[in-house]
Protein backbone atom coordinates (compact mmCIF):
# COMPACT_ATOMS: atom_id res chain seq x y z
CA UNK A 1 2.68 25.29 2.27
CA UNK A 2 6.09 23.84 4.00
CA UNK A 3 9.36 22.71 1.91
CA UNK A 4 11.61 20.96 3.94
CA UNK A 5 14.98 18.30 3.05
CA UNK A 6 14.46 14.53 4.32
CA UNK A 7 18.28 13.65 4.47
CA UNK A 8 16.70 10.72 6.02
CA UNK A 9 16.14 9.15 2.76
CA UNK A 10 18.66 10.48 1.14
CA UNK A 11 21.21 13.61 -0.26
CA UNK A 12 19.42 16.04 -2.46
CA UNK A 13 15.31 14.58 -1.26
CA UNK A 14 12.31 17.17 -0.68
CA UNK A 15 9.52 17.35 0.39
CA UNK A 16 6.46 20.17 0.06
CA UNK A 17 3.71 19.81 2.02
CA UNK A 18 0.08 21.59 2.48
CA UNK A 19 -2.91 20.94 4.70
CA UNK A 20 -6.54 21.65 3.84
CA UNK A 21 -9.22 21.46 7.08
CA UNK A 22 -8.86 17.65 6.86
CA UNK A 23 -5.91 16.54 5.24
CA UNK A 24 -2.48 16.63 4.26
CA UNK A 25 -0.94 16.50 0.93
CA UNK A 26 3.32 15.57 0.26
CA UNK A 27 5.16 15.38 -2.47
CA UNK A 28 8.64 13.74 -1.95
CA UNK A 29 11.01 14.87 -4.40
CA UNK A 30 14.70 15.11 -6.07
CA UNK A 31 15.19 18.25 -7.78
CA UNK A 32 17.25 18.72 -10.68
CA UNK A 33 19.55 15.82 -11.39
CA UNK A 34 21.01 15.86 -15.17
CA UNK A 35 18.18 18.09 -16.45
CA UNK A 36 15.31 15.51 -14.42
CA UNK A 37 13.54 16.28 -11.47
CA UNK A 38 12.44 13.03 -9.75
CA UNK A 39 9.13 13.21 -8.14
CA UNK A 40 9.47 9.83 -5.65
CA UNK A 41 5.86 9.80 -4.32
CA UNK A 42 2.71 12.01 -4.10
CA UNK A 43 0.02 10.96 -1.33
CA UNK A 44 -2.52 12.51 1.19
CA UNK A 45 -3.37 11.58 4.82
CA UNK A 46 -5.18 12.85 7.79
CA UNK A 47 -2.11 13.00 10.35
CA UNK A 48 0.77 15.18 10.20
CA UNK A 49 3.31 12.15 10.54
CA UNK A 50 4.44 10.16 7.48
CA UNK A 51 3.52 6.29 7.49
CA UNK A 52 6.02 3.22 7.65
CA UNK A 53 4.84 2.13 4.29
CA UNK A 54 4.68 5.56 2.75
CA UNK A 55 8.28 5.62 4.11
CA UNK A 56 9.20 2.02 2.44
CA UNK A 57 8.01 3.44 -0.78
CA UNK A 58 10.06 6.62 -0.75
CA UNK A 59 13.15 4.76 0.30
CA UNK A 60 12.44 2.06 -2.77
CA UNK A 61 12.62 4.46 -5.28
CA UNK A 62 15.06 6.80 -4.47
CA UNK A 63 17.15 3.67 -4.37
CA UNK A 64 16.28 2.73 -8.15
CA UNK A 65 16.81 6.15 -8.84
CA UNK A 66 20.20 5.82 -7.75
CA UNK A 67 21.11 2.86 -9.23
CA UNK A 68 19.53 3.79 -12.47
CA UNK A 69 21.79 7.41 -12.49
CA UNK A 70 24.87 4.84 -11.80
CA UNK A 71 24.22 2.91 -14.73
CA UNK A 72 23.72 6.00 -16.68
CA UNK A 73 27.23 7.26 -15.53
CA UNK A 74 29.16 4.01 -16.61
């Protein structure tokens, strides 16, 4: 099992990630944030590198996450 930041998506973002004999498993994370950790996306796939649209989806909500902690802040 590997943990490893992604400041490619953004400040704070994680990732763990484990392999069986076929495939891989990630979970994309934001730890603690105001007592919350934010799991972004959970998915499996038979090649070490992560997909465009896995990507997109990661990127989408970490965004929404953001905006939702700014509203929370105002």
């Amino acid at each position: 099992m590997h943990c490893r930041p992604l400041p490619w998506i953004g400040t704070g973002v994680w990732e763990i990630r484990d392999q069986d004999q076929d495939t891989w498993f990630r979970v994309v994370y934001l730890p603690r944030k105001n007592d919350v950790v934010y799991v972004l996306h959970v998915f499996r796939k038979n090649t070490p590198q992560m997909a465009q649209s896995e990507r997109r989806t990661i990127l989408e909500r970490f965004k929404n996450i953001k905006r939702h902690q700014a509203e929370i802040e105002e």
